[in-house]
C-alpha atoms as a PDB file:
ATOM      1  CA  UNK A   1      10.053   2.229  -2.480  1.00  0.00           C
ATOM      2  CA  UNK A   2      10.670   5.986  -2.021  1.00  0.00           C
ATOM      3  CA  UNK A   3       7.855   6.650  -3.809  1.00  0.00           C
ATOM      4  CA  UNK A   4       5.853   4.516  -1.384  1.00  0.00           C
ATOM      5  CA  UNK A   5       7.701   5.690   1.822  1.00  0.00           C
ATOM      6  CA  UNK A   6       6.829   9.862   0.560  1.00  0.00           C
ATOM      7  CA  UNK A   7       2.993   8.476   0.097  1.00  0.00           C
ATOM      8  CA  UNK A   8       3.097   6.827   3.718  1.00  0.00           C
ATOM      9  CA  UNK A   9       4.305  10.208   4.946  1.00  0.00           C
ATOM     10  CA  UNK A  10       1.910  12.132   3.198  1.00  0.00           C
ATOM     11  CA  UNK A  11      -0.820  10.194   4.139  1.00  0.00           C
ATOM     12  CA  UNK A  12       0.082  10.596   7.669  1.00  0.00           C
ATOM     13  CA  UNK A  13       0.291  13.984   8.154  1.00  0.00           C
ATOM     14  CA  UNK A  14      -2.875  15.122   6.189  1.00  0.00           C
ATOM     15  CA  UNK A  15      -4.416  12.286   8.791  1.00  0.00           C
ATOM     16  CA  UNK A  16      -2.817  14.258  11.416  1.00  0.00           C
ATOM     17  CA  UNK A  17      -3.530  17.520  10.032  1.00  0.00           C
ATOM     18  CA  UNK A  18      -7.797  16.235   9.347  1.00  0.00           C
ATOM     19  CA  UNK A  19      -8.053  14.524  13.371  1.00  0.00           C
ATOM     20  CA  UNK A  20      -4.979  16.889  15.647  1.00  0.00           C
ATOM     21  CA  UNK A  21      -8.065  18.610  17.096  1.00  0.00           C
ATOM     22  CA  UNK A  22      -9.582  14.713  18.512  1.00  0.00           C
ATOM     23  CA  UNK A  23      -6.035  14.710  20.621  1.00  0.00           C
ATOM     24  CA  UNK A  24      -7.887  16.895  23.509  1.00  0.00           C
ATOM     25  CA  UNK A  25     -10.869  15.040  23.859  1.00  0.00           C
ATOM     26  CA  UNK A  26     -12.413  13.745  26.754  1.00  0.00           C
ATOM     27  CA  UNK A  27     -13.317   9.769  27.233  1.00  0.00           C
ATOM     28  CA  UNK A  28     -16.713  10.019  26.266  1.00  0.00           C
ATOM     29  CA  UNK A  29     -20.017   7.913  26.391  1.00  0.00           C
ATOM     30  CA  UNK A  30     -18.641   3.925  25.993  1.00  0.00           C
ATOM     31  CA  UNK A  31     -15.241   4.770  26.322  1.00  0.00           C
ATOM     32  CA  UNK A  32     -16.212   5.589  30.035  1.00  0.00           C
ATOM     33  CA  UNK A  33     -16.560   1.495  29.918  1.00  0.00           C
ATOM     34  CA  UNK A  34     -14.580   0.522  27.692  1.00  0.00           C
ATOM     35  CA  UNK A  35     -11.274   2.117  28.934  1.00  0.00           C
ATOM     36  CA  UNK A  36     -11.686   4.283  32.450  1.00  0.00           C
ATOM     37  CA  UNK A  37     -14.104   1.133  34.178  1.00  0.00           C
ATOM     38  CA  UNK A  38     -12.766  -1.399  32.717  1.00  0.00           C
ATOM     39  CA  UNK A  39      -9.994  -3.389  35.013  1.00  0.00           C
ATOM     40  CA  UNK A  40      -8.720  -5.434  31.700  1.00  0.00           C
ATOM     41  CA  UNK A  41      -6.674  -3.382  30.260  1.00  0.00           C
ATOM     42  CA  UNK A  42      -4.465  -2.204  33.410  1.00  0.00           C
ATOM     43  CA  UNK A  43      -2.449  -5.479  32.837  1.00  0.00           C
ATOM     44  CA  UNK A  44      -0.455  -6.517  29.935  1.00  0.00           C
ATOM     45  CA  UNK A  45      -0.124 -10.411  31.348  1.00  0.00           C
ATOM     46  CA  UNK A  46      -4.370 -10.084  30.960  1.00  0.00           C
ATOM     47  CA  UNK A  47      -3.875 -10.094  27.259  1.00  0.00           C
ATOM     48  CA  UNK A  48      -4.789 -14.116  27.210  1.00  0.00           C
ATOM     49  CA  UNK A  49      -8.046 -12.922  28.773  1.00  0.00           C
ATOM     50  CA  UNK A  50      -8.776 -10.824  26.376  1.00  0.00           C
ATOM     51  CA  UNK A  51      -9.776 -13.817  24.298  1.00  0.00           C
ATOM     52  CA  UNK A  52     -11.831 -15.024  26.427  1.00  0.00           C
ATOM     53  CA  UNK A  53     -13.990 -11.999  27.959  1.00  0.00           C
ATOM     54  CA  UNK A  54     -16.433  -9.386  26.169  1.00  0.00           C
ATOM     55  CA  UNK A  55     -16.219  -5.954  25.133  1.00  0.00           C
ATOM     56  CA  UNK A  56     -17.597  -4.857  28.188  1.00  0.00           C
ATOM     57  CA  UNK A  57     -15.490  -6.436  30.423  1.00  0.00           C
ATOM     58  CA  UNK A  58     -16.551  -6.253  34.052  1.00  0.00           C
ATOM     59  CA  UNK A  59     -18.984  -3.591  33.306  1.00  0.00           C
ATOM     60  CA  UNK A  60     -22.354  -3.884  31.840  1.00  0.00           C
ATOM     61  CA  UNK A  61     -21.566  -6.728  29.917  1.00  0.00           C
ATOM     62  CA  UNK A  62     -22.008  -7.191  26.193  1.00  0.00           C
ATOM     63  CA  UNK A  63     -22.184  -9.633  23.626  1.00  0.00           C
ATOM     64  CA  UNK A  64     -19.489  -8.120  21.634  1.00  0.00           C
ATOM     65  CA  UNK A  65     -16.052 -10.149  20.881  1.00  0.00           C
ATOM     66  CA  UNK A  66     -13.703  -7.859  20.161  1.00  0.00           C
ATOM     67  CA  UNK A  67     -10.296  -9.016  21.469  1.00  0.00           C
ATOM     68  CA  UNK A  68      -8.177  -7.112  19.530  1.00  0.00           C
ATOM     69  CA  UNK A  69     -10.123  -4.224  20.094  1.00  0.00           C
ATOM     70  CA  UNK A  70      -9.256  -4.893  23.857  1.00  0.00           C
ATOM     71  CA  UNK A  71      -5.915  -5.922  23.224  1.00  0.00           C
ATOM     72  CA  UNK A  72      -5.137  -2.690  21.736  1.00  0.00           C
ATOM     73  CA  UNK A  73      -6.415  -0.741  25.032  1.00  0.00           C
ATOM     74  CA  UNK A  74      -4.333  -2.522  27.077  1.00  0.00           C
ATOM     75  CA  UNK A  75      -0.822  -1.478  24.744  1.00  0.00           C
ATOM     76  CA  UNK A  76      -2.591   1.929  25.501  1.00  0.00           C
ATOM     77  CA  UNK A  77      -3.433   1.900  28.474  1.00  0.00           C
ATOM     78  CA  UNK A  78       0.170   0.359  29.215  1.00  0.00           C
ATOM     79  CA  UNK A  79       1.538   3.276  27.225  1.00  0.00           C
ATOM     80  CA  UNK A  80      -0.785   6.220  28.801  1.00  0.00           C
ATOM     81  CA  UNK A  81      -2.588   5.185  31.562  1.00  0.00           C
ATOM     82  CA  UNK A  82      -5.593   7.079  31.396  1.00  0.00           C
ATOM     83  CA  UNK A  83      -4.544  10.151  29.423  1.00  0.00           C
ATOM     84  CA  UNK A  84      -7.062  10.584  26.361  1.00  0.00           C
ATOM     85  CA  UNK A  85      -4.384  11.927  24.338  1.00  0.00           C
ATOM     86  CA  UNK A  86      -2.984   7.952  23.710  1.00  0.00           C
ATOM     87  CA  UNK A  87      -6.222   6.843  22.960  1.00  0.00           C
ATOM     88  CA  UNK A  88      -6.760   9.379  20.078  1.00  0.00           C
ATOM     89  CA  UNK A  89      -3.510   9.119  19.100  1.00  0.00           C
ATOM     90  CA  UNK A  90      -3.574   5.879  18.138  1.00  0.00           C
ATOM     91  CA  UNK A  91      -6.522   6.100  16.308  1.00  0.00           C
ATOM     92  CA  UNK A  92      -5.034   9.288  14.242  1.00  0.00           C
ATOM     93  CA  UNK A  93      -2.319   6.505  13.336  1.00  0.00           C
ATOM     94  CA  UNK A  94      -4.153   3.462  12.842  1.00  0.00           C
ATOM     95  CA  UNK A  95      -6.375   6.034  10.418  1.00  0.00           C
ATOM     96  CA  UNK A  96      -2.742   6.442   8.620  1.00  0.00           C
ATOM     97  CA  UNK A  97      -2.099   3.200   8.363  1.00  0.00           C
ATOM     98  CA  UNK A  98      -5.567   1.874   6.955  1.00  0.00           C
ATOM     99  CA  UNK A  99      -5.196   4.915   4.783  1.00  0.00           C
ATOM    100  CA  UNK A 100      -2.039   3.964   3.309  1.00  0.00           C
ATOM    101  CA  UNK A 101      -3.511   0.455   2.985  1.00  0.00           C
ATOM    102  CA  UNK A 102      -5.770   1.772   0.453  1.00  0.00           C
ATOM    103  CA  UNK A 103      -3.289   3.523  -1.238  1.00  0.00           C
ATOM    104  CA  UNK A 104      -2.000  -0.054  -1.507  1.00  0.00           C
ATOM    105  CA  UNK A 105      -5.083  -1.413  -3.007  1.00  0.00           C
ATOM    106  CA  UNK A 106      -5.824   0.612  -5.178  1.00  0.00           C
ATOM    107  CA  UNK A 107      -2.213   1.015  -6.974  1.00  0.00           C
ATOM    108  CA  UNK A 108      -2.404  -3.047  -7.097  1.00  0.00           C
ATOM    109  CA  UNK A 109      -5.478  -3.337  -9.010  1.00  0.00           C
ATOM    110  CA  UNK A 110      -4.941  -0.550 -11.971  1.00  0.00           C
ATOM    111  CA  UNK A 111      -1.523   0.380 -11.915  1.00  0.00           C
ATOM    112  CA  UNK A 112      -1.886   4.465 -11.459  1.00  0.00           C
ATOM    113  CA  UNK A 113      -0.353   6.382  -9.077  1.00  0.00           C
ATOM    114  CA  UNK A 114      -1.988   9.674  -8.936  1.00  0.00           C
ATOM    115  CA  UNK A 115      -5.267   7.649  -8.970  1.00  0.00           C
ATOM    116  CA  UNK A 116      -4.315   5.757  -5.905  1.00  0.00           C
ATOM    117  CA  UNK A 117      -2.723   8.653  -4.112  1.00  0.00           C
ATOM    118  CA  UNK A 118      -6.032  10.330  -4.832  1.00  0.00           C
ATOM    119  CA  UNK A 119      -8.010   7.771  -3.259  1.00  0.00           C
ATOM    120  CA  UNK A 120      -5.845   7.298  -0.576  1.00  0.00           C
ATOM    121  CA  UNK A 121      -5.994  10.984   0.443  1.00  0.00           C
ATOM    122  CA  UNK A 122      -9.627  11.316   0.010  1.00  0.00           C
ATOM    123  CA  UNK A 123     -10.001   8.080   1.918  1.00  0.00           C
ATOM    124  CA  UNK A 124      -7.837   9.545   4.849  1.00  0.00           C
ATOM    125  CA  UNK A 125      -9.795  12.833   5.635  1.00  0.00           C
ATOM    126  CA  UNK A 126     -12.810  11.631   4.220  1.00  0.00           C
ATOM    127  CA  UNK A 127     -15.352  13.247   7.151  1.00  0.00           C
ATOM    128  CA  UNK A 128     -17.327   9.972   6.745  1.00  0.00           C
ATOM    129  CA  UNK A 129     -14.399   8.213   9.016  1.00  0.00           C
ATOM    130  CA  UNK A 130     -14.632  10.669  11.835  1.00  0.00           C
ATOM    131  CA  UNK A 131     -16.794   9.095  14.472  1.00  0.00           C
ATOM    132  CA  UNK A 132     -14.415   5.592  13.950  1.00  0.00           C
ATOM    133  CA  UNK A 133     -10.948   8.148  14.509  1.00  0.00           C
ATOM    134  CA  UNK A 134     -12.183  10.941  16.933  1.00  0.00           C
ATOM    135  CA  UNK A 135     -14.211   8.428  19.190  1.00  0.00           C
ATOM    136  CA  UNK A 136     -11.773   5.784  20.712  1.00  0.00           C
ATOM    137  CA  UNK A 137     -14.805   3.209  21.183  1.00  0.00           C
ATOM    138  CA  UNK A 138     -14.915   3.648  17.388  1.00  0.00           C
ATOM    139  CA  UNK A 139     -11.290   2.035  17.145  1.00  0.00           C
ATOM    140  CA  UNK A 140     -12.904  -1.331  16.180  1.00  0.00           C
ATOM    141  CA  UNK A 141     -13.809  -0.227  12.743  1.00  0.00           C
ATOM    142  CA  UNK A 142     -10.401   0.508  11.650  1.00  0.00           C
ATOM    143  CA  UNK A 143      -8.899  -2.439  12.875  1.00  0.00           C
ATOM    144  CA  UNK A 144     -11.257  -4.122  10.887  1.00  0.00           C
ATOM    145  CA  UNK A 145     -10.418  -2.142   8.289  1.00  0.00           C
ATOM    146  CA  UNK A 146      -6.812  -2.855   8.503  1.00  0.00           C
ATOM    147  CA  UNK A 147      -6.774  -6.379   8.181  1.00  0.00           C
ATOM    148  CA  UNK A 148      -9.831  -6.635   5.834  1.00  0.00           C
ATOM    149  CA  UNK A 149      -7.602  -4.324   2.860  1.00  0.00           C
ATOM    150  CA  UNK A 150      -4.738  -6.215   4.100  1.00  0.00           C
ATOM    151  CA  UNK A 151      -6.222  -9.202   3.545  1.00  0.00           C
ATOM    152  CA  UNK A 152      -7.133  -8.076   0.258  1.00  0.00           C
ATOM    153  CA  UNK A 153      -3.779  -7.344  -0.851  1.00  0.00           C
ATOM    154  CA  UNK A 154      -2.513 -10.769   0.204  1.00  0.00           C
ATOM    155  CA  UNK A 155      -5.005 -12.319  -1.777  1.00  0.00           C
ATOM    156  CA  UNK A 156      -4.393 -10.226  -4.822  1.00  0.00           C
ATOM    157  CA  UNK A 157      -0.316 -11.130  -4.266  1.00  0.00           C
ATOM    158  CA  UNK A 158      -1.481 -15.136  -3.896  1.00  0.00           C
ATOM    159  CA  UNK A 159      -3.182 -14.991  -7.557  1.00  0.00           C
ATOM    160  CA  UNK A 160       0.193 -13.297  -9.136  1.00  0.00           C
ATOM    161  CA  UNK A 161       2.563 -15.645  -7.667  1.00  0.00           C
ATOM    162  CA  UNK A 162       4.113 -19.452  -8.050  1.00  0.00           C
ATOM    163  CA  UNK A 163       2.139 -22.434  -6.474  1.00  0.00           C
ATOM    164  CA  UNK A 164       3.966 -22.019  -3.319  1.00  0.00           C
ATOM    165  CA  UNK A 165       4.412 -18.602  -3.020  1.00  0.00           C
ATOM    166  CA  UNK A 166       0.622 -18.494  -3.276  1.00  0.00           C
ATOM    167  CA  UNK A 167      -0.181 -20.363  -0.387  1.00  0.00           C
ATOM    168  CA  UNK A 168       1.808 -18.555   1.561  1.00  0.00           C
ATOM    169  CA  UNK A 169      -0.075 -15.617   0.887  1.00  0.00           C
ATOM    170  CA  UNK A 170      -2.959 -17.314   0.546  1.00  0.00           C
ATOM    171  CA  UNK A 171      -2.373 -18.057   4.429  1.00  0.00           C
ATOM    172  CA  UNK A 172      -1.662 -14.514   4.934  1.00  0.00           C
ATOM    173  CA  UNK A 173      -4.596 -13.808   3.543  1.00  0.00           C
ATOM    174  CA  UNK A 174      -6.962 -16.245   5.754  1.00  0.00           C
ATOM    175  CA  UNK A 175      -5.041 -14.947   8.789  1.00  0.00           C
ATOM    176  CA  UNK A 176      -5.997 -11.239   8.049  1.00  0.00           C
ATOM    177  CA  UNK A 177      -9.744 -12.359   7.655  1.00  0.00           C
ATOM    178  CA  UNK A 178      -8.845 -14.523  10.925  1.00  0.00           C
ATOM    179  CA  UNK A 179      -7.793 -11.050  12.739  1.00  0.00           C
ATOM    180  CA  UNK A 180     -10.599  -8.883  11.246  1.00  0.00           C
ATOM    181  CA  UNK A 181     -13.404 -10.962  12.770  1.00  0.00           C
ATOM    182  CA  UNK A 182     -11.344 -10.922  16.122  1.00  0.00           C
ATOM    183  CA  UNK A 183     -11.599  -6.630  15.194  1.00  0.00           C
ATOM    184  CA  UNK A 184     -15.210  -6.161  14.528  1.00  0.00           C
ATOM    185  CA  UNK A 185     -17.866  -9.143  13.761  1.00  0.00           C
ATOM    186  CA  UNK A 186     -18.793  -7.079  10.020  1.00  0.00           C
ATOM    187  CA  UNK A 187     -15.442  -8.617   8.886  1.00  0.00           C
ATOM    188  CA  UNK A 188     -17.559 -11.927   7.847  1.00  0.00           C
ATOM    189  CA  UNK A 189     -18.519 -10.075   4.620  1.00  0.00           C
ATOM    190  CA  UNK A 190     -14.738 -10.475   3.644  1.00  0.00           C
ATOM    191  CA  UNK A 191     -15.279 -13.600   1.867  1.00  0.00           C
ATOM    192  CA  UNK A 192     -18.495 -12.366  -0.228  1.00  0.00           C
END
């Protein structure tokens, strides 16, 4: 566990280290919509709305469902208003904790440490990721992300354990595949 708790750490800072200079950033291009424009997210008790409403709410409209996309603006928004500096932050952690996921993975399916910390860390500041952490509008992808490797690592955990300890994770693992496609509609590849 300490072991795992010095990798989370780790993780986190190089993420912080990679993505500190995104913290000063401007809303930019959809996040103009998505965030400043959009009357959503000033209102926590509009979370059940969020379900029900696109992307784009109240702007130029969209056909993208993305709740928990949403959702997570409006724990921002709650949080900062309309400082940029939230926003980014977030995503710097959410980066972290997809990161760490990974680290997760990869240690479940072959048992190595250094290889997994070495994925993990090349996964974290991998310059590939840095439109979905720097841009907040690119938040979706790592949510997605999130539950899609956590999802993963349920199922993996529902083939290793007793009859009922499976379905349980089994569950677990459904309801992460549940939450991805509320994240980002490429989720529905989770299955395949």
């Amino acid at each position: 566990m300490k072991i795992k708790f010095f990798v989370f750490i780790l993780i986190a800072v190089l993420c912080f280290l990679a993505y500190f200079n995104s913290l000063g950033n401007p809303f930019i291009w959809d996040d103009e919509a998505l965030v400043v424009k959009n009357t959503l997210i000033r209102n926590v008790e509009n979370l059940p709305l969020s379900f029900t409403s696109d992307l784009y709410f109240g702007t130029s409209g969209s056909n993208f469902y993305r709740p928990l996309q949403t959702v997570s603006y409006i724990f921002d928004y709650h949080f900062w208003q309309l400082n940029p500096f939230g926003y980014h932050l977030t995503n710097i952690i959410l980066q972290a904790g997809v990161s760490f996921l990974v680290f997760l993975f990869v240690f479940n399916l072959i048992e190595s440490l250094p290889v997994a910390l070495t994925s993990a860390v090349f996964f974290a500041v991998s310059p590939v990721h840095t439109e979905a952490v720097t841009y907040i509008s690119g938040r979706a992808e790592m949510l997605m992300g999130f539950f899609v490797i956590l999802g993963l690592l349920f199922f993996i955990r529902s083939q290793k354990e007793s009859a009922r300890q499976a379905r349980l994770f089994y569950i677990l693992a459904l309801s992460s595949f549940f939450l991805a496609l509320l994240s980002k509609e490429l989720a529905v590849v989770f299955p395949f």
